[in-house]
PDB file of N, CA and C in Angstrom:
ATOM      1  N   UNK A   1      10.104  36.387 -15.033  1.00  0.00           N
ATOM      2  CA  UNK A   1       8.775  35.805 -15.099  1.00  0.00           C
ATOM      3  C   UNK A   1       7.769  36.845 -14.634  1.00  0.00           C
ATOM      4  N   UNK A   2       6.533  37.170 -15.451  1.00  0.00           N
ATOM      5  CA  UNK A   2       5.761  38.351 -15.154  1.00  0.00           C
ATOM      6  C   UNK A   2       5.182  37.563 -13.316  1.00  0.00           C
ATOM      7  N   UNK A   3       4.717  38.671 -12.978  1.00  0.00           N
ATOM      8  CA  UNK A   3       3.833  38.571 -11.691  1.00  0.00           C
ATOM      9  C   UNK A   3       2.594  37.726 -11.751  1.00  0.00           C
ATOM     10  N   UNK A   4       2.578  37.358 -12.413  1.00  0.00           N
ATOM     11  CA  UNK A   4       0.935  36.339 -12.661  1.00  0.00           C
ATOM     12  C   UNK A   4       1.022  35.741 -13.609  1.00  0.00           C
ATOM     13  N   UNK A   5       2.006  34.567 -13.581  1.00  0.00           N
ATOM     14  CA  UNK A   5       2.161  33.558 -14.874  1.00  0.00           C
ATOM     15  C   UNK A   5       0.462  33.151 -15.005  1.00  0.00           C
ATOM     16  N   UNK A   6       0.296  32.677 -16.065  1.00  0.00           N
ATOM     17  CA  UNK A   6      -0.536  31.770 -17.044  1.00  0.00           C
ATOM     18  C   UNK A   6       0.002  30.431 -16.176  1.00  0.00           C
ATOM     19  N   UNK A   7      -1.318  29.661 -15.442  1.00  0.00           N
ATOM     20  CA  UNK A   7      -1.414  28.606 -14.938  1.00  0.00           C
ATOM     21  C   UNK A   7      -1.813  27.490 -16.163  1.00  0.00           C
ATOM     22  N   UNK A   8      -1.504  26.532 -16.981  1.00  0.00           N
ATOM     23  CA  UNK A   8      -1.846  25.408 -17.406  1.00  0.00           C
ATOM     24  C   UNK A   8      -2.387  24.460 -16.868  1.00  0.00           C
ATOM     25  N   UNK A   9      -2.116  23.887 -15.471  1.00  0.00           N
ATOM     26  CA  UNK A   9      -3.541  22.882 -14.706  1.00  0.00           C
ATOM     27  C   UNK A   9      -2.979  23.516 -13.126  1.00  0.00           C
ATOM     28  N   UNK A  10      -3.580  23.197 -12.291  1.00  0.00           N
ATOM     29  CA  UNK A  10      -3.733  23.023 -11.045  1.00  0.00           C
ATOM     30  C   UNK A  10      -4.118  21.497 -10.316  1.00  0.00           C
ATOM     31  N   UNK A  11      -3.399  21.198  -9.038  1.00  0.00           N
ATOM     32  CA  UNK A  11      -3.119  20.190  -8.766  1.00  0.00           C
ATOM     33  C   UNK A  11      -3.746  20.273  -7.290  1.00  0.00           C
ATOM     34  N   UNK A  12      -4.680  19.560  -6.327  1.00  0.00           N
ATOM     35  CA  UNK A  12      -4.942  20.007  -5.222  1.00  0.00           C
ATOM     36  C   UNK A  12      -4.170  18.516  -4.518  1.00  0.00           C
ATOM     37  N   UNK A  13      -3.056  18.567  -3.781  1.00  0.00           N
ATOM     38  CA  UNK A  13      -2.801  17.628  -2.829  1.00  0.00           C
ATOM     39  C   UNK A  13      -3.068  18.159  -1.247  1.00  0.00           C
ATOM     40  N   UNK A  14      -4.113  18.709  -0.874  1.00  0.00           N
ATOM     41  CA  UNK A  14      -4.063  19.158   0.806  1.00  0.00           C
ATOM     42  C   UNK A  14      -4.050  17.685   0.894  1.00  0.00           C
ATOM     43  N   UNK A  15      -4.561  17.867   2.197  1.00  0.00           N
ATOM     44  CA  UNK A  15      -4.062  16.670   3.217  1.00  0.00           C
ATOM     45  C   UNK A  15      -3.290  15.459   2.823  1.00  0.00           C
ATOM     46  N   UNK A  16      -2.956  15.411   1.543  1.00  0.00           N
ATOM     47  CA  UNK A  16      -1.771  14.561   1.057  1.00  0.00           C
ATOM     48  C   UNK A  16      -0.534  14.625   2.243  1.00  0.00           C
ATOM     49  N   UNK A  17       0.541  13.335   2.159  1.00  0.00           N
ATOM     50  CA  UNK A  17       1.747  13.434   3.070  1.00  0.00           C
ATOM     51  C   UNK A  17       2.908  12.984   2.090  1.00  0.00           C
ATOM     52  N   UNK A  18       3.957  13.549   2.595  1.00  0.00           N
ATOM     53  CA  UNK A  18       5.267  13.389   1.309  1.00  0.00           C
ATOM     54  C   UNK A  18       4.761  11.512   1.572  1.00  0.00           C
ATOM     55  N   UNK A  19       5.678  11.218   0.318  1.00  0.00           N
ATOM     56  CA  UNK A  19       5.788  11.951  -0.492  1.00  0.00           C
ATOM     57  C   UNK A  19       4.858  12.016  -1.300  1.00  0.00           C
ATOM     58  N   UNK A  20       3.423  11.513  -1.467  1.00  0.00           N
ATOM     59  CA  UNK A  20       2.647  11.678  -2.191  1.00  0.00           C
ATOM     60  C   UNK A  20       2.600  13.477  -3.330  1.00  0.00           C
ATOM     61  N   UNK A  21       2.818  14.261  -2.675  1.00  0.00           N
ATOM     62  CA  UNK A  21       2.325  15.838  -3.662  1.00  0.00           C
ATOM     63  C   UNK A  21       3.297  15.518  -4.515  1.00  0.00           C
ATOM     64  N   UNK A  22       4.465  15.371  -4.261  1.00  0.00           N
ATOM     65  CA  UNK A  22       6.019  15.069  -5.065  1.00  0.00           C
ATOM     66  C   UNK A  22       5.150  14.599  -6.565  1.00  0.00           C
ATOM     67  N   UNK A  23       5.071  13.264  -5.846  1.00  0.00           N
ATOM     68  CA  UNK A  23       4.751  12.449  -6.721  1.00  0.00           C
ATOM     69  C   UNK A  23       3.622  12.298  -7.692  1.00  0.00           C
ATOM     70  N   UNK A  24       2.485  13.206  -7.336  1.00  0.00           N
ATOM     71  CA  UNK A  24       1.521  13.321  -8.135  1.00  0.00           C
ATOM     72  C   UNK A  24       1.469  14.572  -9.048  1.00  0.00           C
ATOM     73  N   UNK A  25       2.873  15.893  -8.261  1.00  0.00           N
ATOM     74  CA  UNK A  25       3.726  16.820  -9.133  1.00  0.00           C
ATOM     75  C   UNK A  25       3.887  15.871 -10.136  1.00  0.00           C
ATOM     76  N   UNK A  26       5.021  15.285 -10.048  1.00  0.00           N
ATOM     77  CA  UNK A  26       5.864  14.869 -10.998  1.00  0.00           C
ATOM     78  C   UNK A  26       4.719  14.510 -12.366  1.00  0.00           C
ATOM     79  N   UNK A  27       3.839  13.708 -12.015  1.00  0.00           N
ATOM     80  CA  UNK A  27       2.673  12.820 -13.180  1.00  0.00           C
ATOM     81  C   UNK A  27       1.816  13.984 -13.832  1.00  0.00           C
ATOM     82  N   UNK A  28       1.716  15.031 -13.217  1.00  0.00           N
ATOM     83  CA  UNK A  28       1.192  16.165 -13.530  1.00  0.00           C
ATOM     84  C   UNK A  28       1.799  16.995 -14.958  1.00  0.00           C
ATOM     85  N   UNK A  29       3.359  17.064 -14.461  1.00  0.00           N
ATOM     86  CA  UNK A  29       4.121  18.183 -14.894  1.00  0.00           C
ATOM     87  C   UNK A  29       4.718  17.175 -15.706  1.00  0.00           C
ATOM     88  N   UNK A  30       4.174  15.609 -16.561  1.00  0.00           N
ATOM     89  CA  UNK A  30       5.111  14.949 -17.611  1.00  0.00           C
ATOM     90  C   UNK A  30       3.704  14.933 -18.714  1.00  0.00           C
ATOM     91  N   UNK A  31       2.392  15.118 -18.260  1.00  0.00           N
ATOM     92  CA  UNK A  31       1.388  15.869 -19.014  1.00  0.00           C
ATOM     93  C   UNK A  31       1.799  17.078 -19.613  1.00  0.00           C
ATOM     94  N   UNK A  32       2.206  18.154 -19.503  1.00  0.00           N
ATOM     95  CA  UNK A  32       2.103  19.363 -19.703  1.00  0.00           C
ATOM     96  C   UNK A  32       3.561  19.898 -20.857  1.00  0.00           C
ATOM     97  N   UNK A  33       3.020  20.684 -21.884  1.00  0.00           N
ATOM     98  CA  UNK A  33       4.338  20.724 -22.295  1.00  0.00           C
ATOM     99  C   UNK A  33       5.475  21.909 -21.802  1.00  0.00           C
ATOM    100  N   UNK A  34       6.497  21.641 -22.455  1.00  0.00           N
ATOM    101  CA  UNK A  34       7.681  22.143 -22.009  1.00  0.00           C
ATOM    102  C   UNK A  34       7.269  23.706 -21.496  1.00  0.00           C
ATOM    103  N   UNK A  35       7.819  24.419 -20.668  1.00  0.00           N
ATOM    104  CA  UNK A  35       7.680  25.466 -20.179  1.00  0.00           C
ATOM    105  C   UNK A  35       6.160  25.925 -19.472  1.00  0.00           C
ATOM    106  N   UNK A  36       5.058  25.282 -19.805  1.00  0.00           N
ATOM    107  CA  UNK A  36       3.999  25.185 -18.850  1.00  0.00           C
ATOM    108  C   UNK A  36       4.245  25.439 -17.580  1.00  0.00           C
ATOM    109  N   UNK A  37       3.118  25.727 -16.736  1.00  0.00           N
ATOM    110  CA  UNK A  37       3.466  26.529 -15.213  1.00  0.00           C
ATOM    111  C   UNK A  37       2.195  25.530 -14.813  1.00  0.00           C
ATOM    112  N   UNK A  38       2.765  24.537 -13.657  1.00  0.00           N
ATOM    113  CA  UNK A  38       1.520  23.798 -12.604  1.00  0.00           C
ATOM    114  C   UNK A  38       1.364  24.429 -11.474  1.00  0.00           C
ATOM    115  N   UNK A  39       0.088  24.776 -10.490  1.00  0.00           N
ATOM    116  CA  UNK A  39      -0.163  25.229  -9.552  1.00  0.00           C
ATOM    117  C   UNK A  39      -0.542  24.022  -8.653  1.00  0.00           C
ATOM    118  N   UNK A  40       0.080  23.922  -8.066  1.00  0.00           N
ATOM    119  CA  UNK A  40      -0.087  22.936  -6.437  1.00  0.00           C
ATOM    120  C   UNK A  40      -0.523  23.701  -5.044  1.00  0.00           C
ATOM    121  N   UNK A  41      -1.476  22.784  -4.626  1.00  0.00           N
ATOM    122  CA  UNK A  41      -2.034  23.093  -3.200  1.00  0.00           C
ATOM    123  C   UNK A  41      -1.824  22.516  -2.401  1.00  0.00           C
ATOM    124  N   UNK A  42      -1.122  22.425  -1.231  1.00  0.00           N
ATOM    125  CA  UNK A  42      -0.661  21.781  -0.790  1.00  0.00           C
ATOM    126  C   UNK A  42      -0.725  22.086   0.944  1.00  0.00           C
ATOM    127  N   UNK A  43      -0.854  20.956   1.962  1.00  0.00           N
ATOM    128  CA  UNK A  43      -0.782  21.306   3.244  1.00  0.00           C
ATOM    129  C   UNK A  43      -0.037  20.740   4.373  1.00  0.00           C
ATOM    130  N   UNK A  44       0.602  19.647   3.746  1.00  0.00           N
ATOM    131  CA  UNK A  44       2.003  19.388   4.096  1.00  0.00           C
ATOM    132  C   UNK A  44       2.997  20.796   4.569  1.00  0.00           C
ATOM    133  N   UNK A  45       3.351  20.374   6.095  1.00  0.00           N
ATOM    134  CA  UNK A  45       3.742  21.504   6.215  1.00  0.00           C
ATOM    135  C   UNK A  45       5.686  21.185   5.386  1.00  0.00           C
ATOM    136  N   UNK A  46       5.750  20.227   5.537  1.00  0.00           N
ATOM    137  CA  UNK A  46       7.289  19.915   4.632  1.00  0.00           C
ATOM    138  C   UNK A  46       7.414  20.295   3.179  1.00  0.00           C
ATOM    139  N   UNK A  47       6.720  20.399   2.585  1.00  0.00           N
ATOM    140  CA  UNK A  47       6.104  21.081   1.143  1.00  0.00           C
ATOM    141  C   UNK A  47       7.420  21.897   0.409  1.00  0.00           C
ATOM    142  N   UNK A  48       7.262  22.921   1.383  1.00  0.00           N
ATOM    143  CA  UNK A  48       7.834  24.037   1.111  1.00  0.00           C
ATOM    144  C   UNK A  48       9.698  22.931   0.025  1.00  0.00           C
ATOM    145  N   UNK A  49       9.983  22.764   1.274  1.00  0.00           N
ATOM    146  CA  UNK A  49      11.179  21.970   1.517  1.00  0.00           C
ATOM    147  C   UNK A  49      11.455  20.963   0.336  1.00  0.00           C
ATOM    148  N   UNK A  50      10.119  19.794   0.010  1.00  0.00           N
ATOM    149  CA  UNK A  50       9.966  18.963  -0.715  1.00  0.00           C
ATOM    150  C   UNK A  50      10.158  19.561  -2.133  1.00  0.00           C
ATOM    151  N   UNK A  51       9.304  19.990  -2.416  1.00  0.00           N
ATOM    152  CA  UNK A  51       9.342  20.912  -3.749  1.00  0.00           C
ATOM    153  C   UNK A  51      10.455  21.218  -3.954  1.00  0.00           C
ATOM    154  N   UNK A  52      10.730  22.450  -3.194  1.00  0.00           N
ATOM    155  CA  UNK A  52      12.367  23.090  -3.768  1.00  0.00           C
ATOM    156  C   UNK A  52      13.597  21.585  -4.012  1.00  0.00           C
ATOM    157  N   UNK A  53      13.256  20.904  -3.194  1.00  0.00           N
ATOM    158  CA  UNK A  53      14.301  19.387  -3.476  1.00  0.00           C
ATOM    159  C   UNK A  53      14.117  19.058  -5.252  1.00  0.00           C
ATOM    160  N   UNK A  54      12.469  18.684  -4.988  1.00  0.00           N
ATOM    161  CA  UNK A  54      12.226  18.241  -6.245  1.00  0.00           C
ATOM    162  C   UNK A  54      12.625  19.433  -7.511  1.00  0.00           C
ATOM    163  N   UNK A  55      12.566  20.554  -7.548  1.00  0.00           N
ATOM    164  CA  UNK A  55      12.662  20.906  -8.392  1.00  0.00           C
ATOM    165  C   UNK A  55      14.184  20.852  -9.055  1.00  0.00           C
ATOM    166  N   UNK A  56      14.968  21.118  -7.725  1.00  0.00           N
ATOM    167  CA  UNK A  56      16.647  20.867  -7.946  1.00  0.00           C
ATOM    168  C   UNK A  56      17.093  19.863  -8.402  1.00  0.00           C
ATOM    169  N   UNK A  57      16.324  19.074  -8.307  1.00  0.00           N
ATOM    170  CA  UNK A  57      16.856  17.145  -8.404  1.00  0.00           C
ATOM    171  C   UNK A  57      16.400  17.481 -10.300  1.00  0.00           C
ATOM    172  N   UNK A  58      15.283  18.197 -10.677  1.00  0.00           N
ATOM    173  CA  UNK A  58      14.812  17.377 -11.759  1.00  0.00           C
ATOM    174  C   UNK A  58      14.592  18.870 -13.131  1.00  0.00           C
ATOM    175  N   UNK A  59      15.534  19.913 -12.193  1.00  0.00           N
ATOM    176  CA  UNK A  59      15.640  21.196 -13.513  1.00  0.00           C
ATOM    177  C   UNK A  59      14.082  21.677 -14.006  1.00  0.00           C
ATOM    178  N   UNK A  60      13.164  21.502 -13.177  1.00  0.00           N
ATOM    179  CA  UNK A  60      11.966  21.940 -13.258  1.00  0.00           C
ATOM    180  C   UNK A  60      11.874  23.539 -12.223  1.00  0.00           C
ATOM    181  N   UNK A  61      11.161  24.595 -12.085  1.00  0.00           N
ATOM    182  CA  UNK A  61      11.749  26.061 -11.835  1.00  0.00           C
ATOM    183  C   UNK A  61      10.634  25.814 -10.779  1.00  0.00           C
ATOM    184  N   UNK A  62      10.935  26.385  -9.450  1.00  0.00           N
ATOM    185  CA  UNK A  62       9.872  26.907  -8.702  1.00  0.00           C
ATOM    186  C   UNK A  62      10.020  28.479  -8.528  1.00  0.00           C
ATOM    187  N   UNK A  63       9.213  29.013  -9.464  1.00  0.00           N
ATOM    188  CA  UNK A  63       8.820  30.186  -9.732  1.00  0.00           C
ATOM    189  C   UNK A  63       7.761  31.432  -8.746  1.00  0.00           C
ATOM    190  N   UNK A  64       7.499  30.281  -7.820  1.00  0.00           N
ATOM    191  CA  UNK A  64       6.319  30.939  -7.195  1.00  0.00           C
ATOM    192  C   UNK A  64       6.095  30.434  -5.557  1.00  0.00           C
ATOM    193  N   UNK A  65       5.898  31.223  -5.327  1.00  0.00           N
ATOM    194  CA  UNK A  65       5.280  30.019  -3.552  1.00  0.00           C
ATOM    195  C   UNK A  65       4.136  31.335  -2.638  1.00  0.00           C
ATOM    196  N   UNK A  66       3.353  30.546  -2.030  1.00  0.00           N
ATOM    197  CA  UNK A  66       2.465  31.825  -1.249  1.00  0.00           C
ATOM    198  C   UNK A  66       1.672  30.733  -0.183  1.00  0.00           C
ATOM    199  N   UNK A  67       1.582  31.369   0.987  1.00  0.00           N
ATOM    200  CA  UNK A  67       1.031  30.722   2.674  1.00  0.00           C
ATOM    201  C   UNK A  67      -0.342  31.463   2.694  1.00  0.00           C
ATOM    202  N   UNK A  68      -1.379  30.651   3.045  1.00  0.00           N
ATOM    203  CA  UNK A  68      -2.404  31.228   3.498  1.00  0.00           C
ATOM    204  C   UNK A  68      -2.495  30.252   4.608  1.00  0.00           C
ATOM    205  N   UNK A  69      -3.193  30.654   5.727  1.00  0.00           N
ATOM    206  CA  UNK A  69      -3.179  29.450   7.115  1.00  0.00           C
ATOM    207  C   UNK A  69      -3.825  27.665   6.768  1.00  0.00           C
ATOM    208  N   UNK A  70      -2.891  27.360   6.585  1.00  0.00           N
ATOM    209  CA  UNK A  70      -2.752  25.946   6.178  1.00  0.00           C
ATOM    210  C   UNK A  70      -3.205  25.153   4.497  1.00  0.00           C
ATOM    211  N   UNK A  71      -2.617  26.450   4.227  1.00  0.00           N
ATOM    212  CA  UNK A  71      -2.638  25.806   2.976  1.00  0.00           C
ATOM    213  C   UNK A  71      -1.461  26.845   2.135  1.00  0.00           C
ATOM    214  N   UNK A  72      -0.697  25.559   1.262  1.00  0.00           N
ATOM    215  CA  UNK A  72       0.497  26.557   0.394  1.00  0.00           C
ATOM    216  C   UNK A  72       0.197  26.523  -1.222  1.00  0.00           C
ATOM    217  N   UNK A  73       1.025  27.486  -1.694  1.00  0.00           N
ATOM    218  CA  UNK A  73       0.625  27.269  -2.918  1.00  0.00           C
ATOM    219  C   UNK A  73       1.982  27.544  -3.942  1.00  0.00           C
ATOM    220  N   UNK A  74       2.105  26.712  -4.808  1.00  0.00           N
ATOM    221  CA  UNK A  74       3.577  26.459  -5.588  1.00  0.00           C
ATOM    222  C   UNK A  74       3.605  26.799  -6.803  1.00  0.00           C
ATOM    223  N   UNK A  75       4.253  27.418  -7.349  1.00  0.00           N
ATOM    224  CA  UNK A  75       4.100  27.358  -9.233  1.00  0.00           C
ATOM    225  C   UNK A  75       5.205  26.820  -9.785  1.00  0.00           C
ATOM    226  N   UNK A  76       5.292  25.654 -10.511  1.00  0.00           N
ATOM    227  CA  UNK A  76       6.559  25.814 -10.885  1.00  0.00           C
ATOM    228  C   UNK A  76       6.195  25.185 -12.488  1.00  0.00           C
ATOM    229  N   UNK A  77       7.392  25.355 -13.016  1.00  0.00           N
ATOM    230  CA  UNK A  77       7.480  25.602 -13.923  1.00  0.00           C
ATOM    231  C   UNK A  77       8.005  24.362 -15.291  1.00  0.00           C
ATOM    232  N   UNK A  78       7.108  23.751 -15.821  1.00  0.00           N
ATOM    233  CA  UNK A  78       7.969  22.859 -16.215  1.00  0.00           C
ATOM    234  C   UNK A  78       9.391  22.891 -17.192  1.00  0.00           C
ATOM    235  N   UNK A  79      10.337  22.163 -17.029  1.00  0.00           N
ATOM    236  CA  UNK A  79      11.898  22.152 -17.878  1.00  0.00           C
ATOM    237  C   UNK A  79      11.411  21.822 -19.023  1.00  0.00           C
ATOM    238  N   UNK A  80      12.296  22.875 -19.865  1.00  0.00           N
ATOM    239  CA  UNK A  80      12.292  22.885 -21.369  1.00  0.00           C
ATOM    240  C   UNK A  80      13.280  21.722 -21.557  1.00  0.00           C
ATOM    241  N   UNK A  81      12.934  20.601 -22.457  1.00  0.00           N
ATOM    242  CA  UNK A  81      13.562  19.441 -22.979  1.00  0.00           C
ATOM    243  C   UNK A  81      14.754  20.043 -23.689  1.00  0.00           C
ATOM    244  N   UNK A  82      16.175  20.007 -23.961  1.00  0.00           N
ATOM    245  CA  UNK A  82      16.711  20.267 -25.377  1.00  0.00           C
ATOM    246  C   UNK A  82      16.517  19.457 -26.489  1.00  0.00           C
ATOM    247  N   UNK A  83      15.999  19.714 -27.635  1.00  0.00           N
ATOM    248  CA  UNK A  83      15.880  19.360 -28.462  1.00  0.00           C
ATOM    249  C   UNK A  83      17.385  18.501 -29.279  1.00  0.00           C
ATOM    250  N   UNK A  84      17.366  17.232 -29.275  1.00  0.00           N
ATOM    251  CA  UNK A  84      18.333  16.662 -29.466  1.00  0.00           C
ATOM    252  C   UNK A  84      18.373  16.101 -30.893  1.00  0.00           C
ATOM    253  N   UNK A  85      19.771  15.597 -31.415  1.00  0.00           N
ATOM    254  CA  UNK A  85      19.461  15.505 -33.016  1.00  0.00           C
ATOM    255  C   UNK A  85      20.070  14.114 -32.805  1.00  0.00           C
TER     256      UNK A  85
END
């Protein structure tokens, strides 16, 4: 993945608390099509943690993560569907 994916939307949950960011990830990233990249803001300090869960649970990529003092920031990536016959 290059160093500066192409963002498709951005999502601001600061002062959100789990699981709310999860969850407003998730509604975000079923907008967007397959392989799209969402940027989340986030200040939950459990975040970090949450995310990587969510992404494992649901084959969606966290591609990205970065700390500035109280606030994080996530990229991930949405799962390519297989195309089924």
């Amino acid at each position: 993945m290059a160093d500066n994916p192409i963002v498709a939307a951005s999502l601001d949950v600061v002062d959100l608390k789990c699981p709310l960011p999860v969850l407003k990830a998730r509604k975000a990233l079923e907008a967007l099509a397959d392989g799209a990249v969402l940027e989340v803001l986030a200040s939950d300090p459990a975040a970090g943690e949450d995310f990587a869960a969510f992404c494992l649970a649901t084959g969606h990529r966290l591609i990205g993560q970065s700390t500035k003092p109280g606030i994080q920031r996530f990229l991930i990536q949405k799962r390519a569907h297989a195309s089924g016959t």
